[in-house]
PDB file of N, CA and C in Angstrom:
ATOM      1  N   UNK A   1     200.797-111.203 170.722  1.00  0.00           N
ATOM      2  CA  UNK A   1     201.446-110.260 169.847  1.00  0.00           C
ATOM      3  C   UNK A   1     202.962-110.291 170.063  1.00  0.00           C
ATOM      4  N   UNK A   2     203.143-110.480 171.451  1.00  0.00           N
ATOM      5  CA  UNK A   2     204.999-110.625 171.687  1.00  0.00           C
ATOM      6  C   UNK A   2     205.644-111.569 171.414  1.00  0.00           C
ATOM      7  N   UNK A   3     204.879-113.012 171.002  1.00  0.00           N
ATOM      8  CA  UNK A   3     205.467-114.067 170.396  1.00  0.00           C
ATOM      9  C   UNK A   3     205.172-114.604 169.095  1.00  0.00           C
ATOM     10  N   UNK A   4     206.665-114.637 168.608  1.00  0.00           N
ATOM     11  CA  UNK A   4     206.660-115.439 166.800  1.00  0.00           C
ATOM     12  C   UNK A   4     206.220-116.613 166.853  1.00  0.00           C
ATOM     13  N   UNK A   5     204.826-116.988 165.779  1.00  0.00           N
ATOM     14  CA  UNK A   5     204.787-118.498 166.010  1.00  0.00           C
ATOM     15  C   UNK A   5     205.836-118.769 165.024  1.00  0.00           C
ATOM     16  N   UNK A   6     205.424-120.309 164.559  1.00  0.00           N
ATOM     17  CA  UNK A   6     206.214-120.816 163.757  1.00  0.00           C
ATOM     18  C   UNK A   6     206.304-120.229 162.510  1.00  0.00           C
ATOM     19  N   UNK A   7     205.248-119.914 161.761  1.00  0.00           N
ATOM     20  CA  UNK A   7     204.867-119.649 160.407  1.00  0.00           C
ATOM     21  C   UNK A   7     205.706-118.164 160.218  1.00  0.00           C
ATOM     22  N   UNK A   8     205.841-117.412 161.813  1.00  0.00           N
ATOM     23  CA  UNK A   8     207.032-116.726 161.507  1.00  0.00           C
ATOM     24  C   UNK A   8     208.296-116.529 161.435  1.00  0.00           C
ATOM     25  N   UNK A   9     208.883-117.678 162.109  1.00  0.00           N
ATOM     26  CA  UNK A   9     210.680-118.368 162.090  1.00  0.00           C
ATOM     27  C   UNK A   9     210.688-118.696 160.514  1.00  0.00           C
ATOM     28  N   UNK A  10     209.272-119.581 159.846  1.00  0.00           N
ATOM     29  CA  UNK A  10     209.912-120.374 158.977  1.00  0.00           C
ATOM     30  C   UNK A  10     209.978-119.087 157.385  1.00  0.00           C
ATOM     31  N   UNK A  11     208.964-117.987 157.661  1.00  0.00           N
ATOM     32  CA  UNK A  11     209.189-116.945 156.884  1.00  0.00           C
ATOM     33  C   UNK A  11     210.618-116.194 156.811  1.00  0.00           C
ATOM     34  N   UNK A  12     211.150-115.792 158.398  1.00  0.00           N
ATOM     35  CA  UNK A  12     211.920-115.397 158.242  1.00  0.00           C
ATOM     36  C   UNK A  12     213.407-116.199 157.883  1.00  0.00           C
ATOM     37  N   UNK A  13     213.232-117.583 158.005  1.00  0.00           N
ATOM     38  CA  UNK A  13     214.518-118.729 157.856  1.00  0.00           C
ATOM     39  C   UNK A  13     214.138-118.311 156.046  1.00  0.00           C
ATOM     40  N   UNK A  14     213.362-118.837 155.387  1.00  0.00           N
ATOM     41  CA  UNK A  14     212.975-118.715 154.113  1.00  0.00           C
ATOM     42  C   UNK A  14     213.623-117.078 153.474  1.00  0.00           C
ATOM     43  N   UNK A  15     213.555-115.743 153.911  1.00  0.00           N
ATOM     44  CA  UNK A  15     214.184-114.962 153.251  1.00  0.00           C
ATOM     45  C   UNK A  15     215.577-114.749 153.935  1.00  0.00           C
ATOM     46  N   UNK A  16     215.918-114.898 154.977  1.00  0.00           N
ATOM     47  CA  UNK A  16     217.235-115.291 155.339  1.00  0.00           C
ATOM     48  C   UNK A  16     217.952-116.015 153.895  1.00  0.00           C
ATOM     49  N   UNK A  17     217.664-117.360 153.954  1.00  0.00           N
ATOM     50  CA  UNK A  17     217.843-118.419 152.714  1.00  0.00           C
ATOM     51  C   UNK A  17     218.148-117.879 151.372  1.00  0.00           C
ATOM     52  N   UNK A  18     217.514-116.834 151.189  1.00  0.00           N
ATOM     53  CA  UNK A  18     217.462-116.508 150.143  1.00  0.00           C
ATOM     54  C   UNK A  18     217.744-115.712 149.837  1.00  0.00           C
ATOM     55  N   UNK A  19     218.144-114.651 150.502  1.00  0.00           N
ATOM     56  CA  UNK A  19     219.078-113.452 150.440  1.00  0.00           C
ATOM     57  C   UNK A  19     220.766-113.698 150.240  1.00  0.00           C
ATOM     58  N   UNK A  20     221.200-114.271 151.347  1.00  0.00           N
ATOM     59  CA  UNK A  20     222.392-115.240 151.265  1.00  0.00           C
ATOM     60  C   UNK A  20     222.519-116.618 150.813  1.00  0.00           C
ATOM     61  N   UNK A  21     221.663-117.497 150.476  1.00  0.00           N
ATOM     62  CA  UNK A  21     222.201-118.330 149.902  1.00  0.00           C
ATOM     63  C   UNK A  21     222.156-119.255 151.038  1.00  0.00           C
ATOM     64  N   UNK A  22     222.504-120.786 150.391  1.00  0.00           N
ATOM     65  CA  UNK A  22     223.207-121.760 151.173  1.00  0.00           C
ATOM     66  C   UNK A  22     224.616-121.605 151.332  1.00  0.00           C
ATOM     67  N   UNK A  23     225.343-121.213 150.533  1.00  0.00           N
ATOM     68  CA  UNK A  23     226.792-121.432 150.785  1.00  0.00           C
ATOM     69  C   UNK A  23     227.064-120.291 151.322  1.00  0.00           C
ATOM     70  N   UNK A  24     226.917-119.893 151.349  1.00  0.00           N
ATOM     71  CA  UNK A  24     227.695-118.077 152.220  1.00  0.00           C
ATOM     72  C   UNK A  24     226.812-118.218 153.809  1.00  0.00           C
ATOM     73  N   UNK A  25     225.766-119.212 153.966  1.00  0.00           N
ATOM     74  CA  UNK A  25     225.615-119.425 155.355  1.00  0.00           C
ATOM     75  C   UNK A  25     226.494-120.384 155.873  1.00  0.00           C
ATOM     76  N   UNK A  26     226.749-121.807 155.221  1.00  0.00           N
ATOM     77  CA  UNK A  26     227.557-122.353 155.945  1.00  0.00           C
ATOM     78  C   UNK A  26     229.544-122.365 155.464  1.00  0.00           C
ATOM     79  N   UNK A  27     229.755-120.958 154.719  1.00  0.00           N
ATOM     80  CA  UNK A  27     231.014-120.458 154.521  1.00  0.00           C
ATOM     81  C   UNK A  27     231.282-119.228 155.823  1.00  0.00           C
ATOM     82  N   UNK A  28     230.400-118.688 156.135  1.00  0.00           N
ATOM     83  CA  UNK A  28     230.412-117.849 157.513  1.00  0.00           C
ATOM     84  C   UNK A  28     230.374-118.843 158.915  1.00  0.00           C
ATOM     85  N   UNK A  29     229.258-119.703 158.984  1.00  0.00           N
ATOM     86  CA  UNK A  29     229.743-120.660 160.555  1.00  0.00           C
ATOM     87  C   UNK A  29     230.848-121.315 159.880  1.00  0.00           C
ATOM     88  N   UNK A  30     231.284-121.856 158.903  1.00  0.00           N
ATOM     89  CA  UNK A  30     232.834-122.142 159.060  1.00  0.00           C
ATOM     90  C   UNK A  30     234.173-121.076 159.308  1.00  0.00           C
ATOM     91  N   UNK A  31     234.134-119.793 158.957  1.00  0.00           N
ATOM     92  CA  UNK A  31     234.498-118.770 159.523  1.00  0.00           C
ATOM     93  C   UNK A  31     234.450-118.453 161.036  1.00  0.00           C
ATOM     94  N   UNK A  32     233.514-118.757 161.464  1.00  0.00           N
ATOM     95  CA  UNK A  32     233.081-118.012 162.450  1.00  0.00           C
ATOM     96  C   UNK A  32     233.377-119.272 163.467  1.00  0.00           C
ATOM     97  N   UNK A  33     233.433-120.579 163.387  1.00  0.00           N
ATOM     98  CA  UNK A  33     234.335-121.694 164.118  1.00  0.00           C
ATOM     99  C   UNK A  33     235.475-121.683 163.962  1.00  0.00           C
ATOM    100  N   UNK A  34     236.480-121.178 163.197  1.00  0.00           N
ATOM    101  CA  UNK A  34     237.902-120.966 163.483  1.00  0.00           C
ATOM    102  C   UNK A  34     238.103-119.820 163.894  1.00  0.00           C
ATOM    103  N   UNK A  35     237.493-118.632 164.230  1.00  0.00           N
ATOM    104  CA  UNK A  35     237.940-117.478 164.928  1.00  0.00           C
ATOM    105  C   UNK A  35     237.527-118.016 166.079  1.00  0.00           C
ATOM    106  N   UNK A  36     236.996-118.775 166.787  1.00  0.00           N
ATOM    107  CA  UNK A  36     236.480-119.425 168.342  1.00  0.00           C
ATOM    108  C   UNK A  36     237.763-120.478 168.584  1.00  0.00           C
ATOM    109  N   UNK A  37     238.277-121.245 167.370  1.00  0.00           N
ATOM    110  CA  UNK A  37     238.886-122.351 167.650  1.00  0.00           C
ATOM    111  C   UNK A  37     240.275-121.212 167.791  1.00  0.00           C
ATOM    112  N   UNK A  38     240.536-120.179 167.227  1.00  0.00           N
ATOM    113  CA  UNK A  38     241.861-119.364 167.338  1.00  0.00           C
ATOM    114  C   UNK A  38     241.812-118.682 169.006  1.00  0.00           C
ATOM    115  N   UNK A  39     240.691-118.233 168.795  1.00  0.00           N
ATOM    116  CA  UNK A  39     240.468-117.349 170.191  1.00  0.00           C
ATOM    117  C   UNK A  39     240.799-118.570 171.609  1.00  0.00           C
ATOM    118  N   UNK A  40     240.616-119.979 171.350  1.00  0.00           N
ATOM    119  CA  UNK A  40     240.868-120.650 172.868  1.00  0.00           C
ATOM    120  C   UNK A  40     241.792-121.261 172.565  1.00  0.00           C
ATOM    121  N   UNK A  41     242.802-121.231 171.194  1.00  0.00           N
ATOM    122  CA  UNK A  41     243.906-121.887 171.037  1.00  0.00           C
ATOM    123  C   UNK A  41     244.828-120.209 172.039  1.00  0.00           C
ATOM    124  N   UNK A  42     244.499-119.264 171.743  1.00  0.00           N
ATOM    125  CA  UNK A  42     245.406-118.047 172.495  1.00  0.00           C
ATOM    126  C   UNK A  42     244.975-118.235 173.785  1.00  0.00           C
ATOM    127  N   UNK A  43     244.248-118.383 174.088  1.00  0.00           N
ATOM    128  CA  UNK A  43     243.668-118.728 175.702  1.00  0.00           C
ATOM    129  C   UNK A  43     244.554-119.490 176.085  1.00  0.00           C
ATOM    130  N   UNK A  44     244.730-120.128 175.701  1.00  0.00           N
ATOM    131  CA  UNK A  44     245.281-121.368 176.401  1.00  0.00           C
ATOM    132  C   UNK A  44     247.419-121.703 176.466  1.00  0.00           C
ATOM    133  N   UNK A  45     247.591-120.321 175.515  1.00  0.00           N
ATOM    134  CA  UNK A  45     248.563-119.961 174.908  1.00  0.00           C
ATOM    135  C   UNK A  45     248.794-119.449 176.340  1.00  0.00           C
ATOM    136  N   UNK A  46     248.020-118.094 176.947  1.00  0.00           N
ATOM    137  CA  UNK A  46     248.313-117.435 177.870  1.00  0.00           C
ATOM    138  C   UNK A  46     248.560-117.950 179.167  1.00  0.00           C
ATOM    139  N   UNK A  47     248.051-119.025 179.570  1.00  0.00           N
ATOM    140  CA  UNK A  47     247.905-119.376 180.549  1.00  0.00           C
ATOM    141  C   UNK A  47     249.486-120.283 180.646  1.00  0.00           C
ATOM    142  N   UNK A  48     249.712-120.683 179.731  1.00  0.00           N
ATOM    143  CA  UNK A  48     251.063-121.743 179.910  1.00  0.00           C
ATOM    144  C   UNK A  48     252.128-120.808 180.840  1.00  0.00           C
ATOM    145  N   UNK A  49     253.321-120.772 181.069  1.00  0.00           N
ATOM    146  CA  UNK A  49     254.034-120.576 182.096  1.00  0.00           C
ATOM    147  C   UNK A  49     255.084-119.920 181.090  1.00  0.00           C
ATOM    148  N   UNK A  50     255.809-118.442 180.905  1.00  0.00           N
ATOM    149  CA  UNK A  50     256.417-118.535 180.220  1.00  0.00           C
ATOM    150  C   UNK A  50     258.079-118.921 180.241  1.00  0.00           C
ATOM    151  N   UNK A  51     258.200-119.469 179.379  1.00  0.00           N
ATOM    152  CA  UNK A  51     259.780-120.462 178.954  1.00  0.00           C
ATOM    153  C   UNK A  51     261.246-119.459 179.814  1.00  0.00           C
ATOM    154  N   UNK A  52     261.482-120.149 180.761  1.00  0.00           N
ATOM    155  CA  UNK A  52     263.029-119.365 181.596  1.00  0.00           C
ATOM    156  C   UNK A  52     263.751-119.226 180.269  1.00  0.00           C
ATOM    157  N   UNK A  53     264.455-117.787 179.891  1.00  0.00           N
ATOM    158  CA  UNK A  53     265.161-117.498 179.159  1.00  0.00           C
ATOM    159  C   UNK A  53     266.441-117.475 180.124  1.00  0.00           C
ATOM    160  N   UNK A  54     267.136-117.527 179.054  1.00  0.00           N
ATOM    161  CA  UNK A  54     268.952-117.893 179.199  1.00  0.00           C
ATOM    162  C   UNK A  54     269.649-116.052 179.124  1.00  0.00           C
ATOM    163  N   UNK A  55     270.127-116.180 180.254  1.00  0.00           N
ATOM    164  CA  UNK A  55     270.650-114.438 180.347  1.00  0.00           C
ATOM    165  C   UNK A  55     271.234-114.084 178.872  1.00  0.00           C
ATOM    166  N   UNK A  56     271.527-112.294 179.118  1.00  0.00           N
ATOM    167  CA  UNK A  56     271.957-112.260 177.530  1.00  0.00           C
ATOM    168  C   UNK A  56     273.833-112.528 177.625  1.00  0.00           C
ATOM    169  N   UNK A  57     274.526-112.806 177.061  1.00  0.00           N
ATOM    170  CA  UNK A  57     275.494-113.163 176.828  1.00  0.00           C
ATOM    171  C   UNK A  57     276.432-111.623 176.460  1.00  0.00           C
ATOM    172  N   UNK A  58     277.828-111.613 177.004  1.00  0.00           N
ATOM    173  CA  UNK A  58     278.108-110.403 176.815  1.00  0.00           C
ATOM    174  C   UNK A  58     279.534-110.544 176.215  1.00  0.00           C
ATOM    175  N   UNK A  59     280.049-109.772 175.492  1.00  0.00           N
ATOM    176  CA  UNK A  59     281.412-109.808 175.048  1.00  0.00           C
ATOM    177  C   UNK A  59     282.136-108.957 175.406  1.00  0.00           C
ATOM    178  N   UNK A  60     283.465-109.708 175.743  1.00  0.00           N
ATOM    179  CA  UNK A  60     284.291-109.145 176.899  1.00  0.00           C
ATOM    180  C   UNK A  60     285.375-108.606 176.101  1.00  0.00           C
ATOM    181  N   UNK A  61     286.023-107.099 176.429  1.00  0.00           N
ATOM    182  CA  UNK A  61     286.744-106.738 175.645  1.00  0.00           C
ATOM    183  C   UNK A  61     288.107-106.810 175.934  1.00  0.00           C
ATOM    184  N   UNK A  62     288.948-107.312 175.128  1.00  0.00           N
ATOM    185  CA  UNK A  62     290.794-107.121 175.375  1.00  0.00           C
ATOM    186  C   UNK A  62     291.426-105.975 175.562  1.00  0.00           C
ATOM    187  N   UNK A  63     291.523-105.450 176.242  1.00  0.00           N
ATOM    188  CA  UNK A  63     292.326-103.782 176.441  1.00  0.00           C
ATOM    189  C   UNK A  63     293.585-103.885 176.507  1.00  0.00           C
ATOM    190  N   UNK A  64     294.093-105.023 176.032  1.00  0.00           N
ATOM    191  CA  UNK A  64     295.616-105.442 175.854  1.00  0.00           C
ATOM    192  C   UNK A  64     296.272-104.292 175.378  1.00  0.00           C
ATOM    193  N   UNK A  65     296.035-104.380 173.408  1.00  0.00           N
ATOM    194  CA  UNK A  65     296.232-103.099 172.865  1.00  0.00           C
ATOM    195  C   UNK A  65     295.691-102.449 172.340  1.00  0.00           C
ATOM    196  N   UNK A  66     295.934-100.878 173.396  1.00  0.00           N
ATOM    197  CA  UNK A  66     295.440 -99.801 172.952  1.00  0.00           C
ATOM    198  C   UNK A  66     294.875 -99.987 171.708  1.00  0.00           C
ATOM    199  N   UNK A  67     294.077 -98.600 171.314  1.00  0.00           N
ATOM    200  CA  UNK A  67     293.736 -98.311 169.470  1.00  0.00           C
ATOM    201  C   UNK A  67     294.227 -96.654 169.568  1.00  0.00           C
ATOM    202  N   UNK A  68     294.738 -96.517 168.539  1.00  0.00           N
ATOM    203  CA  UNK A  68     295.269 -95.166 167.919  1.00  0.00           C
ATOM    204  C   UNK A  68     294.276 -94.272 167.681  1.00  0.00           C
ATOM    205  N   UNK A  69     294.116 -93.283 168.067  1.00  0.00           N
ATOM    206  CA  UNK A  69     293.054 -92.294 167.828  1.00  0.00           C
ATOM    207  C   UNK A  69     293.234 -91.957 166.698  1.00  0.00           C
ATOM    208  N   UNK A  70     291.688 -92.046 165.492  1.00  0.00           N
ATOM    209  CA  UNK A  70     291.775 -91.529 164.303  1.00  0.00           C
ATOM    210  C   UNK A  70     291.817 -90.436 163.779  1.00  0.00           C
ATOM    211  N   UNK A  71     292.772 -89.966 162.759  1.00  0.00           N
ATOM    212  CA  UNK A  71     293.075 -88.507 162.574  1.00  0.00           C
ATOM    213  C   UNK A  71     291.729 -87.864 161.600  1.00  0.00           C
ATOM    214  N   UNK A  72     291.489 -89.113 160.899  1.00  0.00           N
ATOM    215  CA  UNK A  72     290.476 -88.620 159.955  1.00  0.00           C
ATOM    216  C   UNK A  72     288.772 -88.722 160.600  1.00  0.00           C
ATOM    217  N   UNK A  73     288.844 -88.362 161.487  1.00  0.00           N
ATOM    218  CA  UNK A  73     287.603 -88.606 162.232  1.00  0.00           C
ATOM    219  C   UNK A  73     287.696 -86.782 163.015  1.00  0.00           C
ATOM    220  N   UNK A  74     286.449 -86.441 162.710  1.00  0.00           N
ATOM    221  CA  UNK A  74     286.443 -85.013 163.380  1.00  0.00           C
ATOM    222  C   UNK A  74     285.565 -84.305 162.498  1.00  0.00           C
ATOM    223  N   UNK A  75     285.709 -82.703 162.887  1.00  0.00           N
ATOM    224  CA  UNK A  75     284.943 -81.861 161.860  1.00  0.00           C
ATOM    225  C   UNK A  75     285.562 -81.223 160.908  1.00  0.00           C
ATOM    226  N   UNK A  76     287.070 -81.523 160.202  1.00  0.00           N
ATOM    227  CA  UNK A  76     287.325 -81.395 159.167  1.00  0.00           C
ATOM    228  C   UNK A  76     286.415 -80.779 157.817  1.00  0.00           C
ATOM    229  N   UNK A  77     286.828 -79.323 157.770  1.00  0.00           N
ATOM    230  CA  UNK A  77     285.927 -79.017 156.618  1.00  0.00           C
ATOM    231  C   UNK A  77     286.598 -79.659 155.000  1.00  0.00           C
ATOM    232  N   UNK A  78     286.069 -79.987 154.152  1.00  0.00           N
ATOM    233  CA  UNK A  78     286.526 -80.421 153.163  1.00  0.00           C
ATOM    234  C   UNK A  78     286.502 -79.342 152.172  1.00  0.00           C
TER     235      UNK A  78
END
């Protein structure tokens, strides 16, 4: 009673079949092999070493000459 013979795989392959179709079975394992082929392309992503970045670069300021404090800058009601 706890085991399917054959006559019951090939019933259930048969309405499987036929519920979905041929093409929407092998349009899903083609789906379902590029989310595996994505998932160990990131695997393998992670593991690499990541790339020495180049410090950040800073700009140096001239305090040669002063700047004039702006008059029009404030809380001036209009």
């Amino acid at each position: 009673m706890g085991s399917l013979s054959i006559w019951h795989w090939i019933l259930v392959i048969a309405v499987v079949l036929l519920l979905f179709g041929r093409g929407k079975i092998s349009d899903l394992m083609g789906d379902v092999a590029q989310g595996i082929k994505a998932f160990k392309k990131g695997m393998q992503d992670d593991d690499k070493p990541a790339e020495k970045q180049e410090p950040a670069k800073s700009i140096e300021h001239n305090n040669a000459a002063p700047t004039a404090a702006r008059s029009d800058v404030g809380s001036k009601a209009v």
